[in-house]
N, C-alpha and C. Protein backbone atom coordinates (compact mmCIF):
# COMPACT_ATOMS: atom_id res chain seq x y z
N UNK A 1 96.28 -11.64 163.98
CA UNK A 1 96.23 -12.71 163.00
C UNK A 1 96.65 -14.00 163.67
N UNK A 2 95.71 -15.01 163.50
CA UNK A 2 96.24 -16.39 164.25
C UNK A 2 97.01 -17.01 163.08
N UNK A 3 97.73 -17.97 163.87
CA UNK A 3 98.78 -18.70 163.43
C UNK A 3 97.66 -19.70 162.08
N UNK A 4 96.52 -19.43 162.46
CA UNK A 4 95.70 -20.89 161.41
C UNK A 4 95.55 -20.19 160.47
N UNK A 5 95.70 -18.86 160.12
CA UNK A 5 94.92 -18.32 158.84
C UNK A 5 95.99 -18.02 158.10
N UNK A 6 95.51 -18.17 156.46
CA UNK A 6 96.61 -18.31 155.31
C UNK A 6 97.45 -16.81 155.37
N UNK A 7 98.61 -17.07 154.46
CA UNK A 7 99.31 -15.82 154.23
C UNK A 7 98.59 -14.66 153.20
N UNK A 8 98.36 -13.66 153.20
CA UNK A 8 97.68 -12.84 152.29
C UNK A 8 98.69 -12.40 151.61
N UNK A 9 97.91 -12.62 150.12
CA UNK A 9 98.93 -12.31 148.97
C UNK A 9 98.66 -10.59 148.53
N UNK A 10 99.77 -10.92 147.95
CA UNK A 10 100.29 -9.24 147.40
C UNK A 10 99.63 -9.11 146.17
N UNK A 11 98.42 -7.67 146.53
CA UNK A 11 97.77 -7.23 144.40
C UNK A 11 98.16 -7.03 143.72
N UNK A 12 98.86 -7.60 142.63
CA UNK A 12 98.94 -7.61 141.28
C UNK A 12 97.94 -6.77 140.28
N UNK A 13 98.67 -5.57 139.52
CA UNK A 13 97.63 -5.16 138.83
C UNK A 13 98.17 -5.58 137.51
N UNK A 14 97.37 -5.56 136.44
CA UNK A 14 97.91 -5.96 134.83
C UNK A 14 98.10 -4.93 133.90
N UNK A 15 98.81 -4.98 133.66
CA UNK A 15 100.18 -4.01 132.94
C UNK A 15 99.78 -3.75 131.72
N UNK A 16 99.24 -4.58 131.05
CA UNK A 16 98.48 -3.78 129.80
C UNK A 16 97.51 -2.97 129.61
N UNK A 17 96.37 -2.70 130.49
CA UNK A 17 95.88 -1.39 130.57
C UNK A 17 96.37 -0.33 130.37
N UNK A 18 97.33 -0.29 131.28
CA UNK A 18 98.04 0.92 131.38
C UNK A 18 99.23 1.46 130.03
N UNK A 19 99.89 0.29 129.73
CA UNK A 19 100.08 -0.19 128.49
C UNK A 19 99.10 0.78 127.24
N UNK A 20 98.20 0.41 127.17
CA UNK A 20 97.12 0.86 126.47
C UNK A 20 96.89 2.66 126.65
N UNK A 21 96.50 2.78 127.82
CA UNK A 21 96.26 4.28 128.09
C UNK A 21 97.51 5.14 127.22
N UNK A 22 98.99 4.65 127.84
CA UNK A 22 100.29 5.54 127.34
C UNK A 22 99.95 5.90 126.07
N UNK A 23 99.55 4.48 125.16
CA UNK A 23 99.64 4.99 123.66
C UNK A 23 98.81 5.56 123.18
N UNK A 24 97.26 5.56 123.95
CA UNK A 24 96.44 6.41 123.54
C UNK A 24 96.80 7.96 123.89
N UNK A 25 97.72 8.23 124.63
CA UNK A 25 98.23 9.32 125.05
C UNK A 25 99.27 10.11 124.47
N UNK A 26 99.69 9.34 123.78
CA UNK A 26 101.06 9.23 122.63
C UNK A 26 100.73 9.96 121.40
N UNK A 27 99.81 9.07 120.73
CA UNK A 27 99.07 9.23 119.42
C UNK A 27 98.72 10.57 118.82
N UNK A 28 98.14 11.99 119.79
CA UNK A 28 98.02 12.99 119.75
C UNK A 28 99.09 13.75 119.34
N UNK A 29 99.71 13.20 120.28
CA UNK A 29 101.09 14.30 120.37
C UNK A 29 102.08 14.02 119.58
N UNK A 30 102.23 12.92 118.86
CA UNK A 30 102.88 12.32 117.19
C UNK A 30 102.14 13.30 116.76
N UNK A 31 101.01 13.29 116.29
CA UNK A 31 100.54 13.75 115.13
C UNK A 31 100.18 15.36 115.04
N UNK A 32 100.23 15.97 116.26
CA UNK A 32 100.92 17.47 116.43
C UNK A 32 101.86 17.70 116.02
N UNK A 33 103.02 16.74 116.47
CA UNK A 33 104.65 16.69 116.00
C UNK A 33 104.62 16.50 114.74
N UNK A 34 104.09 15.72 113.72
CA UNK A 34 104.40 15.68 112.32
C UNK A 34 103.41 16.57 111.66
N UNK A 35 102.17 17.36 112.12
CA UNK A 35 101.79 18.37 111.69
C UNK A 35 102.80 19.48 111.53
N UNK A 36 103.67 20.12 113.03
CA UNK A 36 104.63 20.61 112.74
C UNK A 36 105.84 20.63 111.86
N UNK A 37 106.27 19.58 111.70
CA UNK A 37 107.26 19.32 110.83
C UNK A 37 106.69 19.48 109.55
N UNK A 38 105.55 19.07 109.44
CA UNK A 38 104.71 19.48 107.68
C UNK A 38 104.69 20.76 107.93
N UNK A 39 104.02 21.81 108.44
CA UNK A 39 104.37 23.56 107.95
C UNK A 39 105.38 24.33 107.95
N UNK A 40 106.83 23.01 108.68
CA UNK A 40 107.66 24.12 108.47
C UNK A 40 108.07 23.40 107.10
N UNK A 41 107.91 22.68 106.74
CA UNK A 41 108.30 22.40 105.57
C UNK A 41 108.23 23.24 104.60
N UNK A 42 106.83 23.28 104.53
CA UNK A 42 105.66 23.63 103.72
C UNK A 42 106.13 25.84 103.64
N UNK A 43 106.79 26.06 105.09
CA UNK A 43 107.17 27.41 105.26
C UNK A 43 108.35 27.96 104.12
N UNK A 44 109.05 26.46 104.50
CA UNK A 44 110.67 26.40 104.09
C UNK A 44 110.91 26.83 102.27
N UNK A 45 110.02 25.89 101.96
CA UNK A 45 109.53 25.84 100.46
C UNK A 45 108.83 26.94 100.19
N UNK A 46 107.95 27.63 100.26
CA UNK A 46 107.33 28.99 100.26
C UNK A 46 108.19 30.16 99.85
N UNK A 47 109.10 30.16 100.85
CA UNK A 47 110.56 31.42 101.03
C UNK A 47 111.56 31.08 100.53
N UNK A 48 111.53 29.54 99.83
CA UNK A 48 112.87 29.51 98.76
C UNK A 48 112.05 29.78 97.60
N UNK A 49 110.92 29.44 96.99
CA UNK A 49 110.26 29.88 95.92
C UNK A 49 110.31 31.65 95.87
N UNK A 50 109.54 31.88 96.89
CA UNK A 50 109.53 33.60 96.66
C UNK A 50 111.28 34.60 96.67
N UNK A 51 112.21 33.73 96.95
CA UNK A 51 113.72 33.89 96.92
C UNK A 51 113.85 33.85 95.68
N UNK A 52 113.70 32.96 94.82
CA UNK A 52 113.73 32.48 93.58
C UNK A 52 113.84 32.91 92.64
N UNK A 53 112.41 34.36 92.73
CA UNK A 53 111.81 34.87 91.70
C UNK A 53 111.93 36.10 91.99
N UNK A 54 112.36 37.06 90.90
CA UNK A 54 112.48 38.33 90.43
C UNK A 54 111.58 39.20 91.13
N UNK A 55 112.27 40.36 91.70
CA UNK A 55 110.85 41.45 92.60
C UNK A 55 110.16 41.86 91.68
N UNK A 56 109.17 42.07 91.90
CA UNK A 56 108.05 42.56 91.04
C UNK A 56 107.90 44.17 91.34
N UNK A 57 108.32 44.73 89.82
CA UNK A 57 108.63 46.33 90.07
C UNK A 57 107.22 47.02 89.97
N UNK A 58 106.73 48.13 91.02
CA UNK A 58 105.71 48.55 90.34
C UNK A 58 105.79 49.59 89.48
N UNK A 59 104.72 49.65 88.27
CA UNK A 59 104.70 50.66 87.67
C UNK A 59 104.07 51.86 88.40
N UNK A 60 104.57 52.97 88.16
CA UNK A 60 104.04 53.95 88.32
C UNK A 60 103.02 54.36 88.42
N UNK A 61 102.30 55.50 89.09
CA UNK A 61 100.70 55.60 88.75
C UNK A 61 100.88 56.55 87.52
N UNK A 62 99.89 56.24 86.64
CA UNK A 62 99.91 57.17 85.77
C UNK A 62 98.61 58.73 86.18
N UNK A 63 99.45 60.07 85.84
CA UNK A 63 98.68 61.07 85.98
C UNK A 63 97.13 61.27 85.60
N UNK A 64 96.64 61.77 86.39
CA UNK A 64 95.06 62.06 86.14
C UNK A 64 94.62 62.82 84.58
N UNK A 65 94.00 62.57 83.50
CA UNK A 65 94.04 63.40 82.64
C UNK A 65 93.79 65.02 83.38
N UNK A 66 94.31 65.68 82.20
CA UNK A 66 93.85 67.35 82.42
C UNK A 66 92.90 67.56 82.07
N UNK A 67 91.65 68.27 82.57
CA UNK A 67 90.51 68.94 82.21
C UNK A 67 90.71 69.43 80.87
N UNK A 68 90.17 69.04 79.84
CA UNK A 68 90.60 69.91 78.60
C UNK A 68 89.37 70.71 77.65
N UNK A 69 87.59 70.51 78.32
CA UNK A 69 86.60 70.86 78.49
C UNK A 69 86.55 72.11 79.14
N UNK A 70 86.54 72.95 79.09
CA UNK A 70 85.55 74.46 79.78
C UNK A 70 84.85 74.18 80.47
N UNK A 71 84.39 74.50 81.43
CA UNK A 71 83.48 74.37 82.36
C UNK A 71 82.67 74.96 81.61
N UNK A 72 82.14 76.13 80.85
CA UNK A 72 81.65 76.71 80.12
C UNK A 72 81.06 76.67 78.66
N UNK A 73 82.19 74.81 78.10
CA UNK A 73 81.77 74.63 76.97
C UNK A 73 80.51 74.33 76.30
N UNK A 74 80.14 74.45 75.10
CA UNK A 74 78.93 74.30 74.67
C UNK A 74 78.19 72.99 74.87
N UNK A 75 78.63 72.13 75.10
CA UNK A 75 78.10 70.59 75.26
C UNK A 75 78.10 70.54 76.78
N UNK A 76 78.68 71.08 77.85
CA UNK A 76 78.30 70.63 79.34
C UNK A 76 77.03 71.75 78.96
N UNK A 77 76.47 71.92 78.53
CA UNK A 77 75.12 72.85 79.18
C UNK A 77 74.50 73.31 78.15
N UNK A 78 74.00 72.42 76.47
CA UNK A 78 73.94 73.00 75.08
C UNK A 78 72.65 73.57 75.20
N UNK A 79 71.72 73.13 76.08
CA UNK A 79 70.16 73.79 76.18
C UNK A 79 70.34 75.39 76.81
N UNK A 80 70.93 75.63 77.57
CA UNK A 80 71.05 76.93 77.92
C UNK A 80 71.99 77.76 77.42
N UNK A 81 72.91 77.05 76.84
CA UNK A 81 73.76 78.02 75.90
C UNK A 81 73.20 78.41 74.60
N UNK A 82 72.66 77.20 74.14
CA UNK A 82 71.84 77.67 73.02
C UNK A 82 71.07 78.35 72.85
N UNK A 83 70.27 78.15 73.85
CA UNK A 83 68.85 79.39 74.42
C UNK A 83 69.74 80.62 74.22
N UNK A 84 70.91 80.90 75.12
CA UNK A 84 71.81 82.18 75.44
C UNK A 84 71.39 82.77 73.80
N UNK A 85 72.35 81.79 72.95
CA UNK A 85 72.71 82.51 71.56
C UNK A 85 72.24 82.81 70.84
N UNK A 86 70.69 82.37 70.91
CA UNK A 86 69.68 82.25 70.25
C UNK A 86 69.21 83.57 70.58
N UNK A 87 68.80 83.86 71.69
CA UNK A 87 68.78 84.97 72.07
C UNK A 87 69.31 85.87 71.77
N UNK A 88 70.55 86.33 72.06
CA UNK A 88 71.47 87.30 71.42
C UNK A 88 71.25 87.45 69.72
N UNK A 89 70.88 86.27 69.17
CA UNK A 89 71.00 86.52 67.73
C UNK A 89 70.06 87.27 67.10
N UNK A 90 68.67 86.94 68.37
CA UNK A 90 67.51 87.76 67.79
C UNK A 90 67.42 89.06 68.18
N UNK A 91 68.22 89.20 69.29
CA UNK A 91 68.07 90.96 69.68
C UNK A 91 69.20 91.89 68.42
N UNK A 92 70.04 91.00 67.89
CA UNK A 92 71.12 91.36 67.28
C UNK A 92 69.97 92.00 65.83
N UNK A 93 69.32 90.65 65.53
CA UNK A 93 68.29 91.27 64.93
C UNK A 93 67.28 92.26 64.88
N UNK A 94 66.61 92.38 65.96
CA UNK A 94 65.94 93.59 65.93
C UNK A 94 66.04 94.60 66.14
N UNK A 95 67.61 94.78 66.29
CA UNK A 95 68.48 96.07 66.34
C UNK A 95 68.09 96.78 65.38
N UNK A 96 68.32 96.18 63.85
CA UNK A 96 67.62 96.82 62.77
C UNK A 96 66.44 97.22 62.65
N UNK A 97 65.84 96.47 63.21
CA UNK A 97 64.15 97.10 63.33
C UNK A 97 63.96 97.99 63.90
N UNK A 98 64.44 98.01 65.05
CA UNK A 98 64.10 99.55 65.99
C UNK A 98 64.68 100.92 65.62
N UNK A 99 65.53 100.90 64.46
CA UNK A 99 65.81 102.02 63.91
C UNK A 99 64.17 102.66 63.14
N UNK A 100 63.50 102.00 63.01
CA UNK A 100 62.16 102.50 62.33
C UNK A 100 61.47 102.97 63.75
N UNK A 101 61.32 102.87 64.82
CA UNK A 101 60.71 103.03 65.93
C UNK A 101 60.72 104.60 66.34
N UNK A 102 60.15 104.78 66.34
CA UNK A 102 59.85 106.56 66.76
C UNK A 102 59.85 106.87 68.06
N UNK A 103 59.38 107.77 68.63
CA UNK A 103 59.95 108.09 69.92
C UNK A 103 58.70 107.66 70.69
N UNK A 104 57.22 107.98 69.61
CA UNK A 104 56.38 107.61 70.39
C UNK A 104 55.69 106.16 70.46
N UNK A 105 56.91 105.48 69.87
CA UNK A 105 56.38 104.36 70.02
C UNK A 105 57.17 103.03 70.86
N UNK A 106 56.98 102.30 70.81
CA UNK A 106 57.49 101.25 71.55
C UNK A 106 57.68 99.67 70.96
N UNK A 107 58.29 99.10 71.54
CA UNK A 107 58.77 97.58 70.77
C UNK A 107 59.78 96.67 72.18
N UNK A 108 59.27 95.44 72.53
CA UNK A 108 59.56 95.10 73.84
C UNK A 108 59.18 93.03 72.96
N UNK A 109 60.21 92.76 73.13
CA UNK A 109 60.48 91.32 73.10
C UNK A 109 60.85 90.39 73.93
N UNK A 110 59.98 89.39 73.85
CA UNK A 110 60.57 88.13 74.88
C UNK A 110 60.85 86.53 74.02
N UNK A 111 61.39 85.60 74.88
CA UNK A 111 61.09 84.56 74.26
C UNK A 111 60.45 83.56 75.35
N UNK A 112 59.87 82.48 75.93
CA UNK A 112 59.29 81.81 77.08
C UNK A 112 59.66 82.98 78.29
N UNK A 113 59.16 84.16 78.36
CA UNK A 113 58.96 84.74 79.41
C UNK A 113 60.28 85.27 79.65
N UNK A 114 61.22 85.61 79.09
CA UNK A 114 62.71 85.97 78.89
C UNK A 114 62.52 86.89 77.88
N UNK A 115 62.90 87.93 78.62
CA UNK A 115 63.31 89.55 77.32
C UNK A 115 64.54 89.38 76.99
N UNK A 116 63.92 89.57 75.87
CA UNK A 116 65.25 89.44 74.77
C UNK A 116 66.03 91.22 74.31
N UNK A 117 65.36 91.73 74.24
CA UNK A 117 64.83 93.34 73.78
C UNK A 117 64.11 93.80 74.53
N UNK A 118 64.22 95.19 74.20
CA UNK A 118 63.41 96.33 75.08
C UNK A 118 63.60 98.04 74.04
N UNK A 119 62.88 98.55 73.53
CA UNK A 119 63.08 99.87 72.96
C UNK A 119 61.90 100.51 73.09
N UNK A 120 62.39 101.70 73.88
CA UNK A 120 61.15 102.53 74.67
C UNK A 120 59.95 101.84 75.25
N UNK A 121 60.32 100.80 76.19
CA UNK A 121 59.92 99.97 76.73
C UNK A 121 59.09 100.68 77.98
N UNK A 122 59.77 101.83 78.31
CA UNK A 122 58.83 102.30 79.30
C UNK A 122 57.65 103.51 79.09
N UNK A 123 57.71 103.79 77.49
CA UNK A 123 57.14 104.56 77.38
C UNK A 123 55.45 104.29 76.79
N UNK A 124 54.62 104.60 77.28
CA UNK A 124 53.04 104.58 77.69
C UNK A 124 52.22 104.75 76.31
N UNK A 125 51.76 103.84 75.50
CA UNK A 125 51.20 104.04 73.97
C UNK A 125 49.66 103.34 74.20
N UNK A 126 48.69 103.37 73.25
CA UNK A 126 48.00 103.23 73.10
C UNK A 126 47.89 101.83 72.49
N UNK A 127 47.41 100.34 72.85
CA UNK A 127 47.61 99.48 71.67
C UNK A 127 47.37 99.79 70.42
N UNK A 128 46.03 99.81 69.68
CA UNK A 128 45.80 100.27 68.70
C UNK A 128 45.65 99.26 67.89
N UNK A 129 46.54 99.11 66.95
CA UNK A 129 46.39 97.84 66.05
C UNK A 129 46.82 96.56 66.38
N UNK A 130 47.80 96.70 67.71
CA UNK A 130 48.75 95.32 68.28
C UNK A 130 46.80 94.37 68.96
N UNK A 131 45.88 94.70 69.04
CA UNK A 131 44.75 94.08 69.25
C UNK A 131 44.51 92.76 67.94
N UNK A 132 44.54 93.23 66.98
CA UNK A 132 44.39 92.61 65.70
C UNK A 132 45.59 91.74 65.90
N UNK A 133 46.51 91.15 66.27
CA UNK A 133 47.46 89.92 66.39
C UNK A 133 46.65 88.95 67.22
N UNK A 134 46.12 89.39 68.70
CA UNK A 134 45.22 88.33 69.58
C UNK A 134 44.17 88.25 68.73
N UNK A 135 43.54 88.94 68.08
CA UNK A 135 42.47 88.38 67.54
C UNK A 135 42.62 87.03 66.03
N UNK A 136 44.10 87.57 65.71
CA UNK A 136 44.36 86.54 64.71
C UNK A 136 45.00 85.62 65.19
N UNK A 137 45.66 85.83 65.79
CA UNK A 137 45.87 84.41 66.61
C UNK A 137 45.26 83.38 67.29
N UNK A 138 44.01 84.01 68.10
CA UNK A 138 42.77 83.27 68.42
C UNK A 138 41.84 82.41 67.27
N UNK A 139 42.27 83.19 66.02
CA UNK A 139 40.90 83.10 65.09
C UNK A 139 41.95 81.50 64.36
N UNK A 140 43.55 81.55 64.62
CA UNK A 140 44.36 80.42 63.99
C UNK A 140 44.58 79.46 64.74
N UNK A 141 43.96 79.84 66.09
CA UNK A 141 43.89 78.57 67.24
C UNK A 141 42.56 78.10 67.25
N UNK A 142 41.71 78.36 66.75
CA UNK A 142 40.02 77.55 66.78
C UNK A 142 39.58 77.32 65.82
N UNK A 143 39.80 78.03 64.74
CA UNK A 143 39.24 77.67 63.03
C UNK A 143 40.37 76.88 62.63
N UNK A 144 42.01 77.48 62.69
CA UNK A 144 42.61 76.84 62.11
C UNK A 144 42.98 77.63 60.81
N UNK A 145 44.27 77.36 60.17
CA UNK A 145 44.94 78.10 59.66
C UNK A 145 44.44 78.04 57.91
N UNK A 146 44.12 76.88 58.18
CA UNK A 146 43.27 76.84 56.68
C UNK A 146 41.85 76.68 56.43
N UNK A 147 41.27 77.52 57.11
CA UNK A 147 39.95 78.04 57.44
C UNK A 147 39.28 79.19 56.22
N UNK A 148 38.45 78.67 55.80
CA UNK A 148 37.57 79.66 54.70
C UNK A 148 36.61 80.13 54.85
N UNK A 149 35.98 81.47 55.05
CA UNK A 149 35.23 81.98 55.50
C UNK A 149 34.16 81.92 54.05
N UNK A 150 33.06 81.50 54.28
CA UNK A 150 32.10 81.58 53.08
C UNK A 150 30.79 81.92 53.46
N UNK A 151 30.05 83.30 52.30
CA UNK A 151 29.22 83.79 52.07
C UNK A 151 28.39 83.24 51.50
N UNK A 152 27.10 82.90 51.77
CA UNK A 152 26.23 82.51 50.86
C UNK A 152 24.49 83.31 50.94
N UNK A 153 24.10 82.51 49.58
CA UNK A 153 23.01 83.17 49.02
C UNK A 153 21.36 82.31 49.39
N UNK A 154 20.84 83.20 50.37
CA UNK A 154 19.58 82.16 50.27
C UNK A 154 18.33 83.01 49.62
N UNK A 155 17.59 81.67 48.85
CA UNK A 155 16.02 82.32 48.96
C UNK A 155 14.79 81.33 48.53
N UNK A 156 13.59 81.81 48.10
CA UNK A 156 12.74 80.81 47.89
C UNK A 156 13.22 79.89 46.65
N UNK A 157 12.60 78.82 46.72
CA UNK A 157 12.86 78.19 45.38
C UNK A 157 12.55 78.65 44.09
N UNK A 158 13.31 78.57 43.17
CA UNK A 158 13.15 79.36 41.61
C UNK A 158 12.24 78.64 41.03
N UNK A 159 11.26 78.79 40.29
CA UNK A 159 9.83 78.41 39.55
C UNK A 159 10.27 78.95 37.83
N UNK A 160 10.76 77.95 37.31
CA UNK A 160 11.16 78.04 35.95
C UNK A 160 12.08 79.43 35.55
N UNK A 161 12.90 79.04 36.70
CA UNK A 161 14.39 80.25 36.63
C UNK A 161 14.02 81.45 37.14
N UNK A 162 12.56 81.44 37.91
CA UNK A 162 12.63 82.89 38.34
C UNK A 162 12.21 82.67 40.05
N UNK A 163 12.95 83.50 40.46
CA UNK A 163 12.70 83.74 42.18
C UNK A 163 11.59 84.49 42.55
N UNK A 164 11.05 84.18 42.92
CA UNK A 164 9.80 84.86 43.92
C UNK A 164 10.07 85.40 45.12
N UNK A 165 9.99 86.56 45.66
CA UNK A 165 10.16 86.80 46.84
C UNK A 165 11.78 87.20 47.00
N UNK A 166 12.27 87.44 48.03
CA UNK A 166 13.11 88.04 48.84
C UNK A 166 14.70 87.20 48.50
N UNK A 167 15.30 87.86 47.84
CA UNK A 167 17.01 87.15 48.40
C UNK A 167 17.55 87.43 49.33
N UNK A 168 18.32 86.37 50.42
CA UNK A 168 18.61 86.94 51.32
C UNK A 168 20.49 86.77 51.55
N UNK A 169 21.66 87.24 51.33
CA UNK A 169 23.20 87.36 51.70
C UNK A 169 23.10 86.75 53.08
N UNK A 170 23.49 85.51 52.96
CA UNK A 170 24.07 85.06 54.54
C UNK A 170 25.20 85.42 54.81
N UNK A 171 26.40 86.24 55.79
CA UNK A 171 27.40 86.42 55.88
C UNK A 171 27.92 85.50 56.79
N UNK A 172 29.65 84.86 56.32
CA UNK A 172 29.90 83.93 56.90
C UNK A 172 31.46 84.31 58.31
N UNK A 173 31.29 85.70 58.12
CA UNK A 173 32.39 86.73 58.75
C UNK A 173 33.69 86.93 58.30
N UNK A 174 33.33 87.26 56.84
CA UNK A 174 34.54 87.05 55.94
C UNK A 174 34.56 88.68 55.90
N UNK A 175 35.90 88.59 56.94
CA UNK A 175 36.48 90.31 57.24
C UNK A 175 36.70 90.97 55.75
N UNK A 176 36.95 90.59 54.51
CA UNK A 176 37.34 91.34 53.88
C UNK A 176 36.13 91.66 52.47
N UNK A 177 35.02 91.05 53.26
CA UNK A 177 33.90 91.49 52.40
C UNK A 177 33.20 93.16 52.18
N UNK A 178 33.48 93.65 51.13
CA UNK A 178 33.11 95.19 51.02
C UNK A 178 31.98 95.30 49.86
N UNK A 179 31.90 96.39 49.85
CA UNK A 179 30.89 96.95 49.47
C UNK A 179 31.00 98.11 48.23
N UNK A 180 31.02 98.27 47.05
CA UNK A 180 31.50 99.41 46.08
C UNK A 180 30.63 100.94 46.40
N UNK A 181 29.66 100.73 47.36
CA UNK A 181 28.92 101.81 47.86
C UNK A 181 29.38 102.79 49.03
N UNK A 182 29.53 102.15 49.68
CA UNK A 182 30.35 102.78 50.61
C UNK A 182 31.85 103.48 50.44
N UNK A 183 32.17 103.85 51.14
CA UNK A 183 32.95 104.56 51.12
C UNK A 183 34.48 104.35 51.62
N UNK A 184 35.53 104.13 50.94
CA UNK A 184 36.72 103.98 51.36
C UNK A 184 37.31 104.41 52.25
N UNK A 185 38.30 103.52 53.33
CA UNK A 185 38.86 104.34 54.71
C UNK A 185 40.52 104.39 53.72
N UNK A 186 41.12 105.50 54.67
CA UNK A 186 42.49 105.46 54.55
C UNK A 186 43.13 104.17 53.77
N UNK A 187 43.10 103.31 55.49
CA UNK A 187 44.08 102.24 55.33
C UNK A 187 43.23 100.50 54.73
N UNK A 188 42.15 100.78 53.79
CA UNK A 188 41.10 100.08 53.22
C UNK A 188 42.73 98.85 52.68
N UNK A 189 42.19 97.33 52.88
CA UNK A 189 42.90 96.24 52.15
C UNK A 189 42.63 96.50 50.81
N UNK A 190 43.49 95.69 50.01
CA UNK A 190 44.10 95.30 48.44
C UNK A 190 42.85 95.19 47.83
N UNK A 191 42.52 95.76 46.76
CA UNK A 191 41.24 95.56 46.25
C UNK A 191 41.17 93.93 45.89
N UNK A 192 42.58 93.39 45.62
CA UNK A 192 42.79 92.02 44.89
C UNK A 192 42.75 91.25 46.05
N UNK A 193 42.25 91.70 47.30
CA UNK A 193 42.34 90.58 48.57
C UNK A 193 40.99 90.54 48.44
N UNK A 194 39.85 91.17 48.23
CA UNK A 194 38.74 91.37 49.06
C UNK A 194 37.61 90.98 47.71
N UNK A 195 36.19 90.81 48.67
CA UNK A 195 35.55 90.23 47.54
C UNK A 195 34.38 91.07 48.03
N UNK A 196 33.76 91.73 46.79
CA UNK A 196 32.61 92.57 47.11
C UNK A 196 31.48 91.83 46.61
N UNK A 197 30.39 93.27 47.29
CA UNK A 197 29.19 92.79 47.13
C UNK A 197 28.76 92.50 45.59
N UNK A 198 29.09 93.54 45.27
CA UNK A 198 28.61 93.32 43.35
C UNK A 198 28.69 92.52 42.67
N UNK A 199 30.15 91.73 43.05
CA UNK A 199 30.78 90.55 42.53
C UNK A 199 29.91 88.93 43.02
N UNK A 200 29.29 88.96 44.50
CA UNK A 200 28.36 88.35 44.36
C UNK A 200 27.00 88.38 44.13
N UNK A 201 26.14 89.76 43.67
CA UNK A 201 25.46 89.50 43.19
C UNK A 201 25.56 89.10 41.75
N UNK A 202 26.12 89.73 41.09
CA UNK A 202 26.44 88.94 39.60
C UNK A 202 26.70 87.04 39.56
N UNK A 203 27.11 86.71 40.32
CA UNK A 203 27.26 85.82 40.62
C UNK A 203 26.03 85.12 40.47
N UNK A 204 24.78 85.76 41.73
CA UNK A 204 23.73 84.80 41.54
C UNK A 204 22.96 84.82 40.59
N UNK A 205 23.22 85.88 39.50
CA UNK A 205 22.52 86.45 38.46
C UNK A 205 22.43 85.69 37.60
């Protein structure tokens, strides 16, 4: 350095920047600090309140009711118990009946495919007349129960009240139509059920 050149001065930096930075540095950490001081407050007050106040006793559990239903009773299961009794009531019934039952005969009950009864159930008969139920039963499932079987009378037209030619009995398959000519069976129906021939010819007379 020559003697001609000035003295070099000393850098100066400015103090309020830095100034500035501290308190921005500050500011955080206040307001951490008085966050803290607010929850313990906020703690303090909490645990003198719950101090305060009376423990809270618990009640007891109360016991489970007792089963006081049957597993067996009539209402857990009334369709099959009923069925049951129903059952029983009718075999109870035809107890009496089968005292008429002979040795060679037989009598075997169900209800939807469920035997109810059984008397000489295994013993080997002839149907015989048990045919005449399917046939009336068939005849009350297609005609119908109030079904009238009717006979009638045809022939030529009458020419001043008199017929010419041929009368002819249409039969309408009225099972209990007879005949006073023939000849009576054993087990012949009620004379008061049946309607004969005589009775309709007089009729067309």
């Amino acid at each position: 350095m020559s003697p001609l050149d000035p003295p070099e001065v000393p850098v100066r930096y400015r103090v309020a920047p830095l100034v500035g930075l501290l308190m921005l540095a500050l500011v955080p950490l206040a307001a951490l600090t008085a966050l803290l001081i607010w929850s313990d407050a906020q703690a303090d007050e909490h645990e003198a309140v719950e101090t305060s106040q009376p423990a809270r006793v618990e009640s007891p559990t109360e016991p489970s009711p007792v089963l006081s239903t049957s597993m067996l009773a009539f209402r857990r299961a009334p369709v099959t118990l009923a069925g049951t009794g129903a059952a029983n009531e009718l075999a109870a019934a035809m107890d009496q009946l089968a005292v008429f039952i002979d040795p060679r005969s037989c009598l075997a009950v169900s209800v939807n495919g469920r035997p109810v009864g059984s008397w000489n159930g295994d013993v080997a008969v002839l149907p015989a007349s048990t045919n005449k139920l399917l046939i009336a039963g068939a005849a009350v499932e297609i005609l119908g129960a109030d079904h009238r079987f009717t006979t009638s009378v045809a022939s030529p037209a009458a020419i001043e009240g008199v017929v010419e030619g041929d009368v002819f009995l249409v039969g309408g398959g009225d099972p209990l139509l007879v005949a006073s000519g023939l000849p009576a069976e054993d087990d012949a129906p009620d004379p008061a059920a049946t309607s004969t021939l005589d009775e309709l010819a007089d009729a067309v007379v």
